[in-house]
PDB file of N, CA and C in Angstrom:
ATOM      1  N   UNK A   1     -14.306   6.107  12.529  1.00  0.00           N
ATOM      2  CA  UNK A   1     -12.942   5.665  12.627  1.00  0.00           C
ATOM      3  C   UNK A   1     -12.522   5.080  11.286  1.00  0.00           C
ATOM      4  N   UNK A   2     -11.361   5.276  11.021  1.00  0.00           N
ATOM      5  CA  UNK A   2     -10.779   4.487  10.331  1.00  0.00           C
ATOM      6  C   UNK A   2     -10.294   3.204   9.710  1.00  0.00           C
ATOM      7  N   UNK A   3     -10.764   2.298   8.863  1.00  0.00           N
ATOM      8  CA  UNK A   3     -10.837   0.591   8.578  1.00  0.00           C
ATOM      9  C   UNK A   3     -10.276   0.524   7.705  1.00  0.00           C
ATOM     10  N   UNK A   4      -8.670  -0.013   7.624  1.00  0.00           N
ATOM     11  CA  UNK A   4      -8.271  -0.423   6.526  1.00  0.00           C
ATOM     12  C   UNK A   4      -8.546  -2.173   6.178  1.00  0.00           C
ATOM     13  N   UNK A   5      -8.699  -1.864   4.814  1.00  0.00           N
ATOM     14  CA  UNK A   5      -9.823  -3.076   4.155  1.00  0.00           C
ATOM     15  C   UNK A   5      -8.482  -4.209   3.203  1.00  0.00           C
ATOM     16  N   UNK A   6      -8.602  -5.227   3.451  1.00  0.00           N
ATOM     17  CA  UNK A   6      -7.188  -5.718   2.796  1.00  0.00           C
ATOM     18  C   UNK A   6      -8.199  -6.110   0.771  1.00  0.00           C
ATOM     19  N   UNK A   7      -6.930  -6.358   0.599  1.00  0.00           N
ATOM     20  CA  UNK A   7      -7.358  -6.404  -0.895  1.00  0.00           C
ATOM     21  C   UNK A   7      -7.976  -6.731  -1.534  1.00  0.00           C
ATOM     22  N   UNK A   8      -8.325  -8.466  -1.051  1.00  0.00           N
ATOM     23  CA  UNK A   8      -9.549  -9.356  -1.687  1.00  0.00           C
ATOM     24  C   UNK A   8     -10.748  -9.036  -1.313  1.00  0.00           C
ATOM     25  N   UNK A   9     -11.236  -7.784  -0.225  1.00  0.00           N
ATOM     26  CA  UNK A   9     -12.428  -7.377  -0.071  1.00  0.00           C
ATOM     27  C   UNK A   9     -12.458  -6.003  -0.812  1.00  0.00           C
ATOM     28  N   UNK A  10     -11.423  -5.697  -1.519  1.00  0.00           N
ATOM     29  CA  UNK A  10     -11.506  -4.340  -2.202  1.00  0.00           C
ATOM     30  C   UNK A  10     -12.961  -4.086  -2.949  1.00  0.00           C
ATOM     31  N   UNK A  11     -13.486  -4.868  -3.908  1.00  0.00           N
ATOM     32  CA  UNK A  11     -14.090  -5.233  -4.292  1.00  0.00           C
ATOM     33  C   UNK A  11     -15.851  -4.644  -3.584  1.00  0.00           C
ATOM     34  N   UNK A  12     -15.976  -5.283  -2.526  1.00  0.00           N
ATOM     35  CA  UNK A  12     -16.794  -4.444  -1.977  1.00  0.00           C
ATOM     36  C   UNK A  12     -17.146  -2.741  -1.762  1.00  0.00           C
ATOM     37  N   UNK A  13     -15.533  -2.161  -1.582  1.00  0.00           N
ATOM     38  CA  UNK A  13     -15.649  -0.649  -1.185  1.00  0.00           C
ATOM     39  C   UNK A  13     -15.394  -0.062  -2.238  1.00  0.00           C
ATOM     40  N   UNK A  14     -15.327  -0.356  -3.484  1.00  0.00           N
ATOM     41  CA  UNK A  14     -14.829   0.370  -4.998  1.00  0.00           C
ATOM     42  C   UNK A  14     -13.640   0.662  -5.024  1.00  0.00           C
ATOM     43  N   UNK A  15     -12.755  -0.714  -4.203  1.00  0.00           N
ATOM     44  CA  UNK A  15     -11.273  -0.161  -4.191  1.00  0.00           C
ATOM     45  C   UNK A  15     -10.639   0.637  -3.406  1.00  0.00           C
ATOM     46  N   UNK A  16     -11.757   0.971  -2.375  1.00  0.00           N
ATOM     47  CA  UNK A  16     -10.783   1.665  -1.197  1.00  0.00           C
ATOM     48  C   UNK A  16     -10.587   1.113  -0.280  1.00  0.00           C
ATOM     49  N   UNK A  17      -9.135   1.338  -0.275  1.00  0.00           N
ATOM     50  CA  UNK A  17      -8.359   0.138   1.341  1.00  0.00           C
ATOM     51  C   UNK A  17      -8.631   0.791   2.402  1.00  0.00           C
ATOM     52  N   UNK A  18      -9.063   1.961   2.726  1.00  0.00           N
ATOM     53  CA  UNK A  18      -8.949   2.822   3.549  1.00  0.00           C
ATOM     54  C   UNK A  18     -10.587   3.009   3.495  1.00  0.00           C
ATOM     55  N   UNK A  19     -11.134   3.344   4.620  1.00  0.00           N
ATOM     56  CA  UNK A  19     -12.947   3.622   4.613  1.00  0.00           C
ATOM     57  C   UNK A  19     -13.366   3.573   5.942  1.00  0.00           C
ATOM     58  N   UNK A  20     -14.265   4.822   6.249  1.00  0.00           N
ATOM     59  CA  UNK A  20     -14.962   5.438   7.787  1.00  0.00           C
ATOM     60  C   UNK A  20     -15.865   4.408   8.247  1.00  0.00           C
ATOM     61  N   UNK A  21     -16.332   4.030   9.320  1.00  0.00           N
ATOM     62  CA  UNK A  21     -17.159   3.316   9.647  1.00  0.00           C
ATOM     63  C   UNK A  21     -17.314   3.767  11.583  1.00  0.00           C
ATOM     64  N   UNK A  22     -18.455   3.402  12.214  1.00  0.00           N
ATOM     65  CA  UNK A  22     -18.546   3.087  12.920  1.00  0.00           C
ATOM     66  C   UNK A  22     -19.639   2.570  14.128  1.00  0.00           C
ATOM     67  N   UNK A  23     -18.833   2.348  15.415  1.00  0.00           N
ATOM     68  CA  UNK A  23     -19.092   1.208  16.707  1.00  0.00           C
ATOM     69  C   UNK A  23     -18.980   1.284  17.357  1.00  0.00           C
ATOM     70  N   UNK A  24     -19.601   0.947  18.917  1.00  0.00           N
ATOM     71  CA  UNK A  24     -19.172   0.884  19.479  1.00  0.00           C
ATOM     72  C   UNK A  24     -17.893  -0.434  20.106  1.00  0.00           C
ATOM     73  N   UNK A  25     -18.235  -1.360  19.434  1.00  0.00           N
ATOM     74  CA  UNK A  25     -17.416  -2.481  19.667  1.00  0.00           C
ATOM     75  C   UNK A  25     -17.214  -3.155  18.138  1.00  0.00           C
ATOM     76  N   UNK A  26     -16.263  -4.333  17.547  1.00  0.00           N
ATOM     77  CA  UNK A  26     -15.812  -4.662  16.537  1.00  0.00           C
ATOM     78  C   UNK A  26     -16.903  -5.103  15.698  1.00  0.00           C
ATOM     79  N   UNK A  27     -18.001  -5.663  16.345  1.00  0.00           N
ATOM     80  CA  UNK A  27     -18.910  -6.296  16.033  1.00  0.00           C
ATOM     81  C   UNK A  27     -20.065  -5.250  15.218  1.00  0.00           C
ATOM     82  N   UNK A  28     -20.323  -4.188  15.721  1.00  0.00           N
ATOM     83  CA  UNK A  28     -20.928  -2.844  15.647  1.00  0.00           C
ATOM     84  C   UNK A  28     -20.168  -2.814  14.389  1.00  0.00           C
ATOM     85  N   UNK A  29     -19.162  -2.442  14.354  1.00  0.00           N
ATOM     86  CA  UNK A  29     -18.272  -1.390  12.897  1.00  0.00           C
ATOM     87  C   UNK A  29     -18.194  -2.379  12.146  1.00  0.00           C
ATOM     88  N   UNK A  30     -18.717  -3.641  12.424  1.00  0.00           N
ATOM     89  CA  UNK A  30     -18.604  -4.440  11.064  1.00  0.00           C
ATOM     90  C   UNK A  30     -20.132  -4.111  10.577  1.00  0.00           C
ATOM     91  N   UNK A  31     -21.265  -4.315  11.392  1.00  0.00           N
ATOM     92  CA  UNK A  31     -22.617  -4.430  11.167  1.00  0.00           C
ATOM     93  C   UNK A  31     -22.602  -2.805  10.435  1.00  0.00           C
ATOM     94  N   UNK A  32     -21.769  -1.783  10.885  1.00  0.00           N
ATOM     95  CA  UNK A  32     -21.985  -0.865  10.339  1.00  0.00           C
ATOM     96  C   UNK A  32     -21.463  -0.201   8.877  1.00  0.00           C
ATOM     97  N   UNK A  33     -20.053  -1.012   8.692  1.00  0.00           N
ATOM     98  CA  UNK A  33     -19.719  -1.656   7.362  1.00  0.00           C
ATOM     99  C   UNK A  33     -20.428  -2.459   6.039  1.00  0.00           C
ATOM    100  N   UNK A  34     -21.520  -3.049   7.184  1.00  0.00           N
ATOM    101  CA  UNK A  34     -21.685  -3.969   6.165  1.00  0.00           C
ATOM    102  C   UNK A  34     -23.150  -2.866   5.575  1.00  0.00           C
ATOM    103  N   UNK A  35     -23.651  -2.048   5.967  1.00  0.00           N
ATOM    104  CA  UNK A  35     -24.633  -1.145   5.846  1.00  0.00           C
ATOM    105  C   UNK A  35     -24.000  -0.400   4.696  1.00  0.00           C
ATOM    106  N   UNK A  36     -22.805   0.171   4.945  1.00  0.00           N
ATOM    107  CA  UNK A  36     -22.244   1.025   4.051  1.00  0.00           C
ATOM    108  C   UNK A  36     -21.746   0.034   2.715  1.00  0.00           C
ATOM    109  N   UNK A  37     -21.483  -1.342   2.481  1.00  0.00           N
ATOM    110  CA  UNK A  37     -20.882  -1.758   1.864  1.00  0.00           C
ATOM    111  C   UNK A  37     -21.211  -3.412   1.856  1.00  0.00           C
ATOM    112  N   UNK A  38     -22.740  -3.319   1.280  1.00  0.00           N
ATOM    113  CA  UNK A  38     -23.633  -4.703   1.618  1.00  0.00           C
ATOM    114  C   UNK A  38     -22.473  -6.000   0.824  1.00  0.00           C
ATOM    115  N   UNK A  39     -22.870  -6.816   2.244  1.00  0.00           N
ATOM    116  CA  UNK A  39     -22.460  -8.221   1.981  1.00  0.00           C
ATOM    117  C   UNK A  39     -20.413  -8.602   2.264  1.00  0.00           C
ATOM    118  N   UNK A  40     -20.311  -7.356   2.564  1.00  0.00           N
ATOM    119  CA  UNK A  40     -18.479  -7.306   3.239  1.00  0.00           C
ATOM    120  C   UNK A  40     -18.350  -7.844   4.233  1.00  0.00           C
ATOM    121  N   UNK A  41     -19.231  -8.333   5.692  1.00  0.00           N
ATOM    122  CA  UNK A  41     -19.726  -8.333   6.696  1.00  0.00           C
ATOM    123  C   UNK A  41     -19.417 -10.170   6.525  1.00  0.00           C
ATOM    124  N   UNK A  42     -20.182 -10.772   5.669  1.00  0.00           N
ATOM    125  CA  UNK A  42     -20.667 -12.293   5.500  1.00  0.00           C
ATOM    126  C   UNK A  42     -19.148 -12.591   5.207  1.00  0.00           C
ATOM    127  N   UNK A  43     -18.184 -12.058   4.736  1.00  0.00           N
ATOM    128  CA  UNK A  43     -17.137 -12.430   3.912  1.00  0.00           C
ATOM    129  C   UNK A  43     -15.714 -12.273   5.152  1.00  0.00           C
ATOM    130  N   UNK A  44     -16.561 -12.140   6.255  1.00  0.00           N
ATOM    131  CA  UNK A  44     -15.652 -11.900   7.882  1.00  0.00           C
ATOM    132  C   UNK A  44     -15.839 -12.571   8.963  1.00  0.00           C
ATOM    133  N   UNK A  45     -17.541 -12.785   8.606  1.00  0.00           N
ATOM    134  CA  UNK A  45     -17.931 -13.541   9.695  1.00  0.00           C
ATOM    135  C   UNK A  45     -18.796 -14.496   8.733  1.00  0.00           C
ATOM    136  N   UNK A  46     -18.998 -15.632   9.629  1.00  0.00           N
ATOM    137  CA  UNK A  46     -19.572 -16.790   9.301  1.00  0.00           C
ATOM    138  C   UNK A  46     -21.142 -17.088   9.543  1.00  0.00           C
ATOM    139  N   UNK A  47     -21.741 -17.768   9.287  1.00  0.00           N
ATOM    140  CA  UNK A  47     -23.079 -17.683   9.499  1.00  0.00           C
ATOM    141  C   UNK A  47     -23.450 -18.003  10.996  1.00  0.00           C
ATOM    142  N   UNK A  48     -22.666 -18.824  12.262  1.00  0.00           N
ATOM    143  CA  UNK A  48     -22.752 -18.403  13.317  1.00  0.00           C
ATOM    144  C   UNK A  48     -22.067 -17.517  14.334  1.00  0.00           C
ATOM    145  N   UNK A  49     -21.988 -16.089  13.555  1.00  0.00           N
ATOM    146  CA  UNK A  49     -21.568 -15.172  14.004  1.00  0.00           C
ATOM    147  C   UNK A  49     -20.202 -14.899  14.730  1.00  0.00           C
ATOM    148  N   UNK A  50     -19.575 -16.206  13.830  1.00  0.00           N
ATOM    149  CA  UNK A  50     -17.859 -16.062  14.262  1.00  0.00           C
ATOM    150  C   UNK A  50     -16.857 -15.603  13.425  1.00  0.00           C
ATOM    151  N   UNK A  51     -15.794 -15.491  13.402  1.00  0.00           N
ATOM    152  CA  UNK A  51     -15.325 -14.787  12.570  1.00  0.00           C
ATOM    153  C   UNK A  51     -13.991 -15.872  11.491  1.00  0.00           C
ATOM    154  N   UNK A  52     -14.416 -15.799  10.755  1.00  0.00           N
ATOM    155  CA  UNK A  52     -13.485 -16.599   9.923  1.00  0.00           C
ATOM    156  C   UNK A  52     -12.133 -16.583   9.758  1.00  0.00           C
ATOM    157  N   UNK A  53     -11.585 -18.049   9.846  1.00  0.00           N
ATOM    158  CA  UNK A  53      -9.784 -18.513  10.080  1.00  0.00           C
ATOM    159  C   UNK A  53      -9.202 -17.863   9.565  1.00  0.00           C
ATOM    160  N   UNK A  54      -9.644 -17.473   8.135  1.00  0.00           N
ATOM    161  CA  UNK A  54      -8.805 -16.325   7.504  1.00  0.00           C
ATOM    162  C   UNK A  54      -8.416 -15.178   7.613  1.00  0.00           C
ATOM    163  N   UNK A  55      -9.405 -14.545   8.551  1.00  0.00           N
ATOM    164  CA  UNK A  55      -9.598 -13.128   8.203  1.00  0.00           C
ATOM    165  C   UNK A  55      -8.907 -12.968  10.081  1.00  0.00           C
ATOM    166  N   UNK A  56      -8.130 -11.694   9.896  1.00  0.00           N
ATOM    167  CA  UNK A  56      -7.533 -11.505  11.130  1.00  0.00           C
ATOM    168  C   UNK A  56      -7.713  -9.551  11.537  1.00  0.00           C
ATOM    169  N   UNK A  57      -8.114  -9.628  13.026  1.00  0.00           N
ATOM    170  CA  UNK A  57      -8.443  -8.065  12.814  1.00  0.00           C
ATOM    171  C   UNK A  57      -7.380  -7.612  13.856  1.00  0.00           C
ATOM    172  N   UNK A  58      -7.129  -6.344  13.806  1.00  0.00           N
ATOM    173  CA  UNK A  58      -6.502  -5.816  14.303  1.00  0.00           C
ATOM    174  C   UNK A  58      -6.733  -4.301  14.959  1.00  0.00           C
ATOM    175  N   UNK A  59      -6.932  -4.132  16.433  1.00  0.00           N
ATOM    176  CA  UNK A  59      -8.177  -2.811  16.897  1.00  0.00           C
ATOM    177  C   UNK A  59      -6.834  -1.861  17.658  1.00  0.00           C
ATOM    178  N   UNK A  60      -6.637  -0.832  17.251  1.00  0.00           N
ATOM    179  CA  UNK A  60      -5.858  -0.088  18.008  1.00  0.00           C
ATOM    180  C   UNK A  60      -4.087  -0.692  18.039  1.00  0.00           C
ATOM    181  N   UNK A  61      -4.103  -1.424  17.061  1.00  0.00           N
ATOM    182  CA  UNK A  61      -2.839  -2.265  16.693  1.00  0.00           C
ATOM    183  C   UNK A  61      -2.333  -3.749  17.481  1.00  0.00           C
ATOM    184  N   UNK A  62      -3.531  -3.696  18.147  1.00  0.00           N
ATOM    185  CA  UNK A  62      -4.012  -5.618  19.022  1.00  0.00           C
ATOM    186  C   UNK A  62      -4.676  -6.238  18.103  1.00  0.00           C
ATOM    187  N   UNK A  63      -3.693  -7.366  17.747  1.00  0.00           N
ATOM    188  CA  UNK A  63      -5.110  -8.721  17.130  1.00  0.00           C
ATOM    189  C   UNK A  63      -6.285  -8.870  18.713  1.00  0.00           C
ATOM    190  N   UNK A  64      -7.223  -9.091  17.684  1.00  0.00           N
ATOM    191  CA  UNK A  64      -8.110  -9.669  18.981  1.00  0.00           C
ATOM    192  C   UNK A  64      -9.247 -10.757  17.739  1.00  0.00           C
ATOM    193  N   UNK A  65      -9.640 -11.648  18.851  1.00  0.00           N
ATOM    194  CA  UNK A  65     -10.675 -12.496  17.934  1.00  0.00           C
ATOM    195  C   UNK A  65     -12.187 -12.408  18.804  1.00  0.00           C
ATOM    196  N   UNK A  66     -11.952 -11.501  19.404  1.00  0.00           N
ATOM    197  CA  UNK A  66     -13.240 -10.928  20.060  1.00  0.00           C
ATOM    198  C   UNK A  66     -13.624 -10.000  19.116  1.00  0.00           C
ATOM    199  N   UNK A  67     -15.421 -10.499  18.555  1.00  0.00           N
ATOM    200  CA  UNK A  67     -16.009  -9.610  18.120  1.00  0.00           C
ATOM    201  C   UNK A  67     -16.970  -8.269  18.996  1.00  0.00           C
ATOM    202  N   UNK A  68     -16.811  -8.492  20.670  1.00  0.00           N
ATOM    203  CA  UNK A  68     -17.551  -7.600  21.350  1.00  0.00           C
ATOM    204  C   UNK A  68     -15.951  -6.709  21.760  1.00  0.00           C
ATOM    205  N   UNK A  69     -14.919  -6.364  21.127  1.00  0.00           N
ATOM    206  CA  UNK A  69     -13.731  -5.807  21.168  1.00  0.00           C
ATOM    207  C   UNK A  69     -14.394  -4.408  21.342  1.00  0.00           C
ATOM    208  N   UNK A  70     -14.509  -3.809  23.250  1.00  0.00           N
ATOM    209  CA  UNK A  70     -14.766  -2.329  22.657  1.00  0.00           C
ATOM    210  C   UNK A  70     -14.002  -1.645  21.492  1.00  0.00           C
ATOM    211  N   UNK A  71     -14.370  -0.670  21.180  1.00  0.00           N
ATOM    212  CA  UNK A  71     -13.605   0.404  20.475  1.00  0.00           C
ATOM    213  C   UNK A  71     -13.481   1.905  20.884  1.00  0.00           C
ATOM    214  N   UNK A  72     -13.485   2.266  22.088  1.00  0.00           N
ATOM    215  CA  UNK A  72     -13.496   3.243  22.672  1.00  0.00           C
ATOM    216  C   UNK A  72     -12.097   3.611  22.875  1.00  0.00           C
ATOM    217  N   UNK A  73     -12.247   4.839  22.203  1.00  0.00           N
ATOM    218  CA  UNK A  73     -10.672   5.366  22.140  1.00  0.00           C
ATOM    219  C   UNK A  73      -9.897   4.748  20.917  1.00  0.00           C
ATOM    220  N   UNK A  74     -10.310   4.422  20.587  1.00  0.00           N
ATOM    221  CA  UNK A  74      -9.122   3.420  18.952  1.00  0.00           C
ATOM    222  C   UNK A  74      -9.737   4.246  17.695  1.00  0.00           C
ATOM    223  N   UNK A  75      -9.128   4.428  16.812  1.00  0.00           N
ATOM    224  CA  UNK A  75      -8.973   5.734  15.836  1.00  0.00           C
ATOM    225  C   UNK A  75      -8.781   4.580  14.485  1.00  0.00           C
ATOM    226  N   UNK A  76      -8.586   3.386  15.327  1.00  0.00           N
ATOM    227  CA  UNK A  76      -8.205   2.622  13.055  1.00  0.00           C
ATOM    228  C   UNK A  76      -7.995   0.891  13.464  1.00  0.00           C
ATOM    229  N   UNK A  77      -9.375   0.022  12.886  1.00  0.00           N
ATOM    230  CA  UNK A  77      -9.066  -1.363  13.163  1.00  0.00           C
ATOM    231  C   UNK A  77      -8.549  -1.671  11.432  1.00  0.00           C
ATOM    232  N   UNK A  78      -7.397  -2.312  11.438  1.00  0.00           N
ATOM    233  CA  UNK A  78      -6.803  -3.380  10.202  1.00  0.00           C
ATOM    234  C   UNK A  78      -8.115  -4.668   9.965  1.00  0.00           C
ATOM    235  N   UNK A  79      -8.088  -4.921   9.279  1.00  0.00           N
ATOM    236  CA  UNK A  79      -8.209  -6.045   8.788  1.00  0.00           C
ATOM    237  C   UNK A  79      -7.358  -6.623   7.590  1.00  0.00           C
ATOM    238  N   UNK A  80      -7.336  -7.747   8.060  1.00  0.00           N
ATOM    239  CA  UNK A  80      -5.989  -8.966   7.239  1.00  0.00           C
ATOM    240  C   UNK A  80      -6.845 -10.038   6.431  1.00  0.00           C
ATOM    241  N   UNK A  81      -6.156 -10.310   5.242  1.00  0.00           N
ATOM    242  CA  UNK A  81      -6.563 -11.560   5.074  1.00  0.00           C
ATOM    243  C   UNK A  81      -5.251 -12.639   4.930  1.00  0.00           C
ATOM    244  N   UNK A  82      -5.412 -13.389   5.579  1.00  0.00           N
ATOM    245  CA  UNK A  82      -3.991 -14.388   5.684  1.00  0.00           C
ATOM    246  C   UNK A  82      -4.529 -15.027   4.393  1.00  0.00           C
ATOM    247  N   UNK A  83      -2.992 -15.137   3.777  1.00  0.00           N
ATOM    248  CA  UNK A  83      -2.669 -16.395   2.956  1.00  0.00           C
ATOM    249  C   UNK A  83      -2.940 -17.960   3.297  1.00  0.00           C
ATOM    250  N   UNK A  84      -3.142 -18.573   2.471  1.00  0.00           N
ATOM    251  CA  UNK A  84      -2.684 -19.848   2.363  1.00  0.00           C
ATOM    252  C   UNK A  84      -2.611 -20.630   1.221  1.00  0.00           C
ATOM    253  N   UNK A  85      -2.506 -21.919   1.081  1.00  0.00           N
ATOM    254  CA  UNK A  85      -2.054 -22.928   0.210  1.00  0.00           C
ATOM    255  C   UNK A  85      -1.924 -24.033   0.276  1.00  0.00           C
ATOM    256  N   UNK A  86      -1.458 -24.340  -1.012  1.00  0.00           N
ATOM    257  CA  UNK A  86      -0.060 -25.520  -1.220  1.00  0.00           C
ATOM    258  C   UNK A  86       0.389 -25.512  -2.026  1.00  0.00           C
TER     259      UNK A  86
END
């Protein structure tokens, strides 16, 4: 399936926003991401296997913050990275 990759992780995929991966569930296509594209994985999720404030996904065009998000039937998860500041 299809993973579009937002910008500040470009870096990992040699610049492609766009890149195949897959899962059966969100959790899967990241573990399987992170195979194809070591250390993209840590930079999503946190060291107890949650997924970081920043980073927002999007499976079949649903946010979800479930990482056991089947993926059956969904053709393209987003990933976001929100802004912030001051």
């Amino acid at each position: 399936m299809v993973v579009t990759i937002p910008q500040p992780l470009l870096s990992y995929t040699d610049q492609q926003d766009r890149v195949e991966a897959e899962g059966a569930s969100l959790d899967a296509l990241l573990q399987d991401l992170d195979r194809r594209y070591p250390g993209i994985r840590f930079r999503m999720i946190n060291e107890q296997d949650e997924m970081r404030p920043h980073i927002i996904f999007f499976v079949g065009g649903t946010r979800t913050r479930n990482l056991f998000e089947p993926l059956t039937g969904v053709d393209e998860v987003v990933i976001l990275h929100a802004l912030s500041g001051g």
